[in-house]
Protein backbone atom coordinates (compact mmCIF):
# COMPACT_ATOMS: atom_id res chain seq x y z
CA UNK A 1 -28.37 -119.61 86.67
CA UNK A 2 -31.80 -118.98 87.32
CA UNK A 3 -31.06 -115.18 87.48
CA UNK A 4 -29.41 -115.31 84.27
CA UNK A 5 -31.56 -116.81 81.96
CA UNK A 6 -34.12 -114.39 83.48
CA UNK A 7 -31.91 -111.32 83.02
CA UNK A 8 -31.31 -113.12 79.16
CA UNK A 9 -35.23 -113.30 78.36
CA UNK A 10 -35.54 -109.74 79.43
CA UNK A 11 -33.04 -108.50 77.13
CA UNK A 12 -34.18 -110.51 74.50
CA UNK A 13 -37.90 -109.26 75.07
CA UNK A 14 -36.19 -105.46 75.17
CA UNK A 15 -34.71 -106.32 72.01
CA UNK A 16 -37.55 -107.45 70.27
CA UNK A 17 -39.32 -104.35 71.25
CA UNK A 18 -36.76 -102.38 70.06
CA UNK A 19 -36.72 -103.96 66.74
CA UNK A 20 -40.19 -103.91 65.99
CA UNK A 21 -40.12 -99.98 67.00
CA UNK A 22 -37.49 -99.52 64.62
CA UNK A 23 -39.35 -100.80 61.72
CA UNK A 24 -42.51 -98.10 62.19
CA UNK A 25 -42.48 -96.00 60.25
CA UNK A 26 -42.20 -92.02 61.09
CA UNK A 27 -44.92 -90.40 62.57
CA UNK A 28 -45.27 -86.46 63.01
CA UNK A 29 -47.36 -84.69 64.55
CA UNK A 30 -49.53 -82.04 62.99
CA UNK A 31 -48.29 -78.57 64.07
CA UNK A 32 -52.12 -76.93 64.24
CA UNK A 33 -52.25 -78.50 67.57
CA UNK A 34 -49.31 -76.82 68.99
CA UNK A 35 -50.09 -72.92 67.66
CA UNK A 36 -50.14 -72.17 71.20
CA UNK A 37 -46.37 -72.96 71.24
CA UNK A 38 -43.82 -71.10 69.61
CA UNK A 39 -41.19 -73.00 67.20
CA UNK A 40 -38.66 -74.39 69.97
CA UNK A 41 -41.63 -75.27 72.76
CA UNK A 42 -43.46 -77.15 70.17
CA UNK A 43 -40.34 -78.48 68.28
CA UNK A 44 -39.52 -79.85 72.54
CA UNK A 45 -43.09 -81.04 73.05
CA UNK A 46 -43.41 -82.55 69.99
CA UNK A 47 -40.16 -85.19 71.02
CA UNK A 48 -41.00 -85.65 74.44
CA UNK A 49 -44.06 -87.15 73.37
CA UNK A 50 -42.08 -89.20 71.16
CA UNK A 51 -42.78 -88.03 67.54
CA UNK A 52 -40.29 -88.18 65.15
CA UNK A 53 -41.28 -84.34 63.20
CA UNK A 54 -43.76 -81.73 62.50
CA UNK A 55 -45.99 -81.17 60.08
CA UNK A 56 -45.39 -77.60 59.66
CA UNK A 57 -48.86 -75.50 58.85
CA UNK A 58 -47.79 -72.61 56.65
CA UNK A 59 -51.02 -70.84 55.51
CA UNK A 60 -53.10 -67.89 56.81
CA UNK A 61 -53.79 -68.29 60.96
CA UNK A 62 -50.69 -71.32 60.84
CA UNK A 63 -47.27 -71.96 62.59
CA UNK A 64 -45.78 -70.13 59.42
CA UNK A 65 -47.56 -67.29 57.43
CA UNK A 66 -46.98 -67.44 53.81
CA UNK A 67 -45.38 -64.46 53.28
CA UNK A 68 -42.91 -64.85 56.15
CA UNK A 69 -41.95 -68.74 54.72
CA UNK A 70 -38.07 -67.60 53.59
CA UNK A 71 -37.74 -66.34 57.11
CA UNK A 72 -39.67 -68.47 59.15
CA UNK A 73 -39.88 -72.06 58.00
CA UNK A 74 -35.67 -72.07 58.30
CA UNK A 75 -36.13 -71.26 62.08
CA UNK A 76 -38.99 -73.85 62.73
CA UNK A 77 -36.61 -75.93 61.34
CA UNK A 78 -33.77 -75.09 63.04
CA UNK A 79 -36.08 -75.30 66.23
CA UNK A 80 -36.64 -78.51 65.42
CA UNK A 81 -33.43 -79.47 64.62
CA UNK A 82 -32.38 -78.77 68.17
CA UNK A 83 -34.94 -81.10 69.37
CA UNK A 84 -33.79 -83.80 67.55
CA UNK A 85 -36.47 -84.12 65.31
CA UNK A 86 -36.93 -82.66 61.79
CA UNK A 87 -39.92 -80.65 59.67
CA UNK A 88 -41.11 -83.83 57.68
CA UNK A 89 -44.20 -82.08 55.55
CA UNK A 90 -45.80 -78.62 55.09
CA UNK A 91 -49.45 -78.01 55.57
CA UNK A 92 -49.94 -75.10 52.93
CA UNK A 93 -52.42 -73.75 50.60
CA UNK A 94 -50.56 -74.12 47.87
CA UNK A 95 -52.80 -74.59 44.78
CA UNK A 96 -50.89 -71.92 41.63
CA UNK A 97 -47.48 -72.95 40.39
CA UNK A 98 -47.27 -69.35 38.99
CA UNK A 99 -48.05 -67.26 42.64
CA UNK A 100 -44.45 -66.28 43.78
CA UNK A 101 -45.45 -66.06 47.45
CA UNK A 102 -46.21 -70.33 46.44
CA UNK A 103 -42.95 -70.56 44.84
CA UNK A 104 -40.97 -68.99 47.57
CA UNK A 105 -42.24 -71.45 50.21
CA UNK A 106 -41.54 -74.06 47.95
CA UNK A 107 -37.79 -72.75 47.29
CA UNK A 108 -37.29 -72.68 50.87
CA UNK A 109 -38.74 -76.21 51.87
CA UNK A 110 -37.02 -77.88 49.49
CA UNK A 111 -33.78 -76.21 50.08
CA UNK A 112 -34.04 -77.36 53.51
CA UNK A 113 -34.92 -80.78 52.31
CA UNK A 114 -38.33 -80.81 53.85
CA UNK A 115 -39.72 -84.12 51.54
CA UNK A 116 -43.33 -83.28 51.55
CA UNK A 117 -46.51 -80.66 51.53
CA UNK A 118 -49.71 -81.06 51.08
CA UNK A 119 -51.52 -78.23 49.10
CA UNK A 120 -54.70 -76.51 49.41
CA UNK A 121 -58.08 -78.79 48.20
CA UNK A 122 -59.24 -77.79 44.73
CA UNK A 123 -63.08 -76.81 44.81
CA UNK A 124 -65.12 -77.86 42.19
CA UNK A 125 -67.53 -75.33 39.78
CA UNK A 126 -70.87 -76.41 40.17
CA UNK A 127 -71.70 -73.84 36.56
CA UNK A 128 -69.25 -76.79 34.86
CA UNK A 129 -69.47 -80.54 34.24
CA UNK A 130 -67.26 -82.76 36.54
CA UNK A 131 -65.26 -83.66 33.43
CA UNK A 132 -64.39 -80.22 32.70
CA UNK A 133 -63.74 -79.67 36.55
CA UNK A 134 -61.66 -82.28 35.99
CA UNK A 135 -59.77 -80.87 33.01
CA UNK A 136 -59.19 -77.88 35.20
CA UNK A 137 -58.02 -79.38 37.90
CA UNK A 138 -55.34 -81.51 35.76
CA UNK A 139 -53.45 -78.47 34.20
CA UNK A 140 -53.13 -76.97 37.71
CA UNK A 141 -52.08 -80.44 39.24
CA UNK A 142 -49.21 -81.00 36.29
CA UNK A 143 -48.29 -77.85 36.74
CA UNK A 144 -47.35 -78.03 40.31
CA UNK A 145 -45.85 -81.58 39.63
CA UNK A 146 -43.72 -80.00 37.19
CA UNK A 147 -42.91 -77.18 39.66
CA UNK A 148 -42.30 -79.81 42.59
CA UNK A 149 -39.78 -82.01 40.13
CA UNK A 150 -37.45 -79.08 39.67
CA UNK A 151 -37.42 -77.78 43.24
CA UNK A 152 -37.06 -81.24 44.55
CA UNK A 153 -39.87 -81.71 46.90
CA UNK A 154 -43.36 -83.78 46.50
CA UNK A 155 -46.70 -82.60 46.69
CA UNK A 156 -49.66 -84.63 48.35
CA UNK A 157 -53.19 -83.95 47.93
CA UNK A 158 -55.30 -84.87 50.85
CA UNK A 159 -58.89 -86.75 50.48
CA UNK A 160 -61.09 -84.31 52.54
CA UNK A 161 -64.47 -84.97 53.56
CA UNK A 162 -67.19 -82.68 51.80
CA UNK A 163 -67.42 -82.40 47.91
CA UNK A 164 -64.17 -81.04 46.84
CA UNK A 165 -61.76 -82.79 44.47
CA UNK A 166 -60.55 -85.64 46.56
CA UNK A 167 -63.72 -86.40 48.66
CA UNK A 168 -64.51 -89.41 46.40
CA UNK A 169 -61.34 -90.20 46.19
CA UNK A 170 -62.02 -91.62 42.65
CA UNK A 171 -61.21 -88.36 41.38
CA UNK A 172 -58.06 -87.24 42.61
CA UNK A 173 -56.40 -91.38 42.34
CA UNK A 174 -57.96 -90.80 38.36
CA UNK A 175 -55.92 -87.15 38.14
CA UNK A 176 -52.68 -88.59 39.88
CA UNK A 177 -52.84 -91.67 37.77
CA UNK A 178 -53.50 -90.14 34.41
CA UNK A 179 -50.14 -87.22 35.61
CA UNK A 180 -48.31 -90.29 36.37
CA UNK A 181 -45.32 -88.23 38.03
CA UNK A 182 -43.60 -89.27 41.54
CA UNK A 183 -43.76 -85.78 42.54
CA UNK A 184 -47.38 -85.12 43.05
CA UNK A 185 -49.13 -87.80 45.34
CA UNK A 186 -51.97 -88.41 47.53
CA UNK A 187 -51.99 -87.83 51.48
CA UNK A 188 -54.44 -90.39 51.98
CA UNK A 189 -56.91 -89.80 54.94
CA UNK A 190 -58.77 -92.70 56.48
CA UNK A 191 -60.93 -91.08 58.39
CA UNK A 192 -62.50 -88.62 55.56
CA UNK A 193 -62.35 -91.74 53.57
CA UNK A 194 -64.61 -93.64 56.02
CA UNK A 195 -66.93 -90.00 56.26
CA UNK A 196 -67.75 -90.06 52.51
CA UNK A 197 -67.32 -93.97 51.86
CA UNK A 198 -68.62 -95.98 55.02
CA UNK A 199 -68.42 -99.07 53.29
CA UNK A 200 -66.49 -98.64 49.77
CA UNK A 201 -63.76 -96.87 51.44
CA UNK A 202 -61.32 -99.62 50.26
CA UNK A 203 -62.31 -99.64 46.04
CA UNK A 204 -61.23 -95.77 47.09
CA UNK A 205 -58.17 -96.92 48.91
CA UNK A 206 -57.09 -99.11 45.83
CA UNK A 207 -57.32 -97.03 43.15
CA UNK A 208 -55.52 -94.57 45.27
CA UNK A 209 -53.00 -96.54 46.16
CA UNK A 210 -50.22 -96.23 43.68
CA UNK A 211 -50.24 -92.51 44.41
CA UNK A 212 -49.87 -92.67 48.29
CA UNK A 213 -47.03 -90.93 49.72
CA UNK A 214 -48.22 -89.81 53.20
CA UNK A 215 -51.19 -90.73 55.28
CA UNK A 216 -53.15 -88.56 57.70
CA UNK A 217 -54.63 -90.31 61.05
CA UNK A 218 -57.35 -89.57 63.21
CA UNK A 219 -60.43 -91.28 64.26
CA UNK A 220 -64.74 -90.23 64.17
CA UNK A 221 -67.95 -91.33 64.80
CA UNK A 222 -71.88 -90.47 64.14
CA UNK A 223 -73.05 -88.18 66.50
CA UNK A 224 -77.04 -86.45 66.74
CA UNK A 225 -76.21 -82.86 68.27
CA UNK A 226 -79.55 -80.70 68.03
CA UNK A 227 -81.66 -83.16 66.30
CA UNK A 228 -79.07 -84.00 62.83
CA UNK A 229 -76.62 -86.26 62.53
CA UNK A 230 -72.83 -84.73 62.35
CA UNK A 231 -69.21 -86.03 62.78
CA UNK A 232 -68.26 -85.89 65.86
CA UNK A 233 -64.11 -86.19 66.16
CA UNK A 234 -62.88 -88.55 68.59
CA UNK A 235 -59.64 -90.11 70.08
CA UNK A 236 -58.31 -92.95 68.07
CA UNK A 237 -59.73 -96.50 68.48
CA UNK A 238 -62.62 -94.95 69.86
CA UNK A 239 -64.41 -94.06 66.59
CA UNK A 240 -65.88 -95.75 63.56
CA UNK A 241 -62.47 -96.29 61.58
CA UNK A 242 -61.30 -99.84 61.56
CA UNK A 243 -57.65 -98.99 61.61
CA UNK A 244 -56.80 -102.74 61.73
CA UNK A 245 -58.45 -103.37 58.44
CA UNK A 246 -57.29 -100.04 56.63
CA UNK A 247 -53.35 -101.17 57.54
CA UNK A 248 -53.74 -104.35 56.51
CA UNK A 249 -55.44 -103.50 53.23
CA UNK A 250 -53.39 -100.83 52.82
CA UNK A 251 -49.64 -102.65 52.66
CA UNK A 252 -51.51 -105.39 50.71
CA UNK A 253 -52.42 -102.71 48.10
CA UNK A 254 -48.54 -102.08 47.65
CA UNK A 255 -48.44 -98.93 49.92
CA UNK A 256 -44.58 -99.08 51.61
CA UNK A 257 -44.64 -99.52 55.55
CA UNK A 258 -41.83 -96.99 55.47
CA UNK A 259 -44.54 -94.49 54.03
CA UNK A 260 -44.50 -91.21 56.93
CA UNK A 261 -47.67 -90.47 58.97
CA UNK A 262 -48.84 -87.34 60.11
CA UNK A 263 -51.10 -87.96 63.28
CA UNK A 264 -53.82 -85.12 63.85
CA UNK A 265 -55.85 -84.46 67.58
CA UNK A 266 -59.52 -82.97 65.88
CA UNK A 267 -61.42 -84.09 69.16
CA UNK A 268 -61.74 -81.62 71.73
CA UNK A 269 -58.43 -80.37 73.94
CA UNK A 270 -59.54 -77.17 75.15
CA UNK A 271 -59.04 -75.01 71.66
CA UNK A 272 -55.37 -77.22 70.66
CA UNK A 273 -57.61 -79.31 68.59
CA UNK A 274 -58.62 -76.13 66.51
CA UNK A 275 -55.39 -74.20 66.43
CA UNK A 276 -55.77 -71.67 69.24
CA UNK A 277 -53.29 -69.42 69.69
CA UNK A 278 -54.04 -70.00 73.67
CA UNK A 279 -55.70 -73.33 75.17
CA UNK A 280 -57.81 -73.71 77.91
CA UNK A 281 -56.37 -76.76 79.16
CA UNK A 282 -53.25 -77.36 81.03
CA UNK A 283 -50.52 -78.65 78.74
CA UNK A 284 -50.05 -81.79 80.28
CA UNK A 285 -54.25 -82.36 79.16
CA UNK A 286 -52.44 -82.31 75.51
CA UNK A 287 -49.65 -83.87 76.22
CA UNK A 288 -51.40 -87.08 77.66
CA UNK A 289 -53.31 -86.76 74.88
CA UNK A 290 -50.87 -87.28 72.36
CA UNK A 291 -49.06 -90.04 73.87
CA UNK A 292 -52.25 -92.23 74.44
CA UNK A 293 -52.93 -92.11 71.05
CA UNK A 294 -48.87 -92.24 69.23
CA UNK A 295 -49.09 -95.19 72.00
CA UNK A 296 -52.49 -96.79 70.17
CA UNK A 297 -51.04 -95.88 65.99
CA UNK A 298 -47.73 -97.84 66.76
CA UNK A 299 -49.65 -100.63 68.39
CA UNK A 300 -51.61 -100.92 65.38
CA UNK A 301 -48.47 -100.42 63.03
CA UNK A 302 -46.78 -102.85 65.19
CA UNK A 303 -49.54 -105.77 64.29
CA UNK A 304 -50.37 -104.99 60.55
């Protein structure tokens, strides 16, 4: 009897485990730090670590070059496909409704019912006010959400760190909100949030909110190399990013659990973290890697 009830708790506690993993949501893996791999190695590393897709880079020096995309992006696909896993966004510079070379990786994503991409960051013109930046920045934004509704695929505009549109994050949630269209979103970034925001990141993460329809993940801290302070990239939980606040302020500010997660390796592993076409690490180095810190985001998705 003894045996049983044991053998009962144990599937119960399997159970539970398997429950709770069902309810993450899906987490890819950015593609820049598998370069070194071809589509079907990386589309095979990528689920045996335990992802569920890629984030595809298709710009100059990525996975896909622009100007192969109709070609390409169908096989990475397919690759992935094979591997049981799917392309679930597009890493692009995408930025000009009108280029054709933009267009035609557009086309081909959304034909192949990739959901996402993020485009390229929008730089602002230091001869012009930030309202007329602004007013720039809008007609190319509606533009491209105009472009994205009739293909069929969203855009997502990613808060990056420096002093491009986005960096405040005040300024891209004011764009998206004033567009108003469920094609063109923000890939909110916590950890360029927490660079230019250390301690208003979440009035950022609010106003943002509505607009959210992918999230970027990695971790950072403070670090004086050669006499000045710089960001130093670092595995996550071992950083300055309180993840467990950002998730739980996060789903309180209305963003869906379901919402996909792209999780990116910046810190150092041997040239992977940079996009090198070769690494100097053995694979395994990247592998282990990767599944420490999938293991640490669903631990923290699991408690949020």
């Amino acid at each position: 009897m003894r045996q049983t009830l044991m053998a009962g708790a144990a599937t119960a506690l399997v159970g539970r485990a398997a429950l709770a993993e069902s309810k993450l949501p899906d987490i890819c893996v950015f593609s820049k730090h598998l370069h070194w791999l071809d589509y079907n190695a990386s589309a095979r590393f990528a689920a045996d670590i335990g992802f569920n897709g890629l984030d595809l880079t298709v710009r100059p020096n990525g996975h896909v070059l622009p100007e192969n995309a109709e070609r390409d992006i169908p096989a990475a696909a397919e690759a992935a496909r094979k591997a049981d896993i799917r392309i679930m966004m597009l890493t692009t510079e995408i930025d000009d409704a009108e280029n054709k070379i933009q267009q035609t990786i557009l086309k081909t994503a959304a034909a192949l019912r990739v959901p996402y991409y993020r485009m390229a960051w929008l730089k602002y013109d230091e001869q012009l006010s930030v309202e007329k930046n602004l007013q720039q920045f809008r007609r190319k934004l509606l533009a491209l959400a105009e472009l994205n509704e009739k293909l069929g695929i969203r855009g997502a505009y990613q808060n990056h760190a420096g002093a491009n549109l986005g960096s405040p994050v005040w300024d891209i949630a004011r764009l998206l909100n004033d567009i108003n269209s469920p094609w063109l979103g923000c890939q909110y970034d916590i950890r360029h949030a927490v660079v230019e925001g250390a301690n208003a990141w979440p009035l950022g993460l609010k106003l943002a909110a509505p607009h959210i329809n992918t999230l970027d993940i990695k971790d950072f801290q403070w670090a004086k190399i050669n006499g000045k302070w710089q960001v130093q990239n670092v595995a996550l939980g071992e950083g300055m990013v309180d993840f467990k606040r950002f998730f739980k302020l996060l789903y309180q500010a209305g963003v869906k659990r379901e919402t996909p997660i792209c999780l990116h390796f910046e810190y150092d592993l041997g040239g992977a973290d940079k996009g090198a076409k070769s690494i100097t690490v053995a694979p395994e180095v990247v592998k282990n890697a990767m599944k420490r810190d999938l293991a640490a985001l669903k631990s923290l998705l699991q408690s949020a």
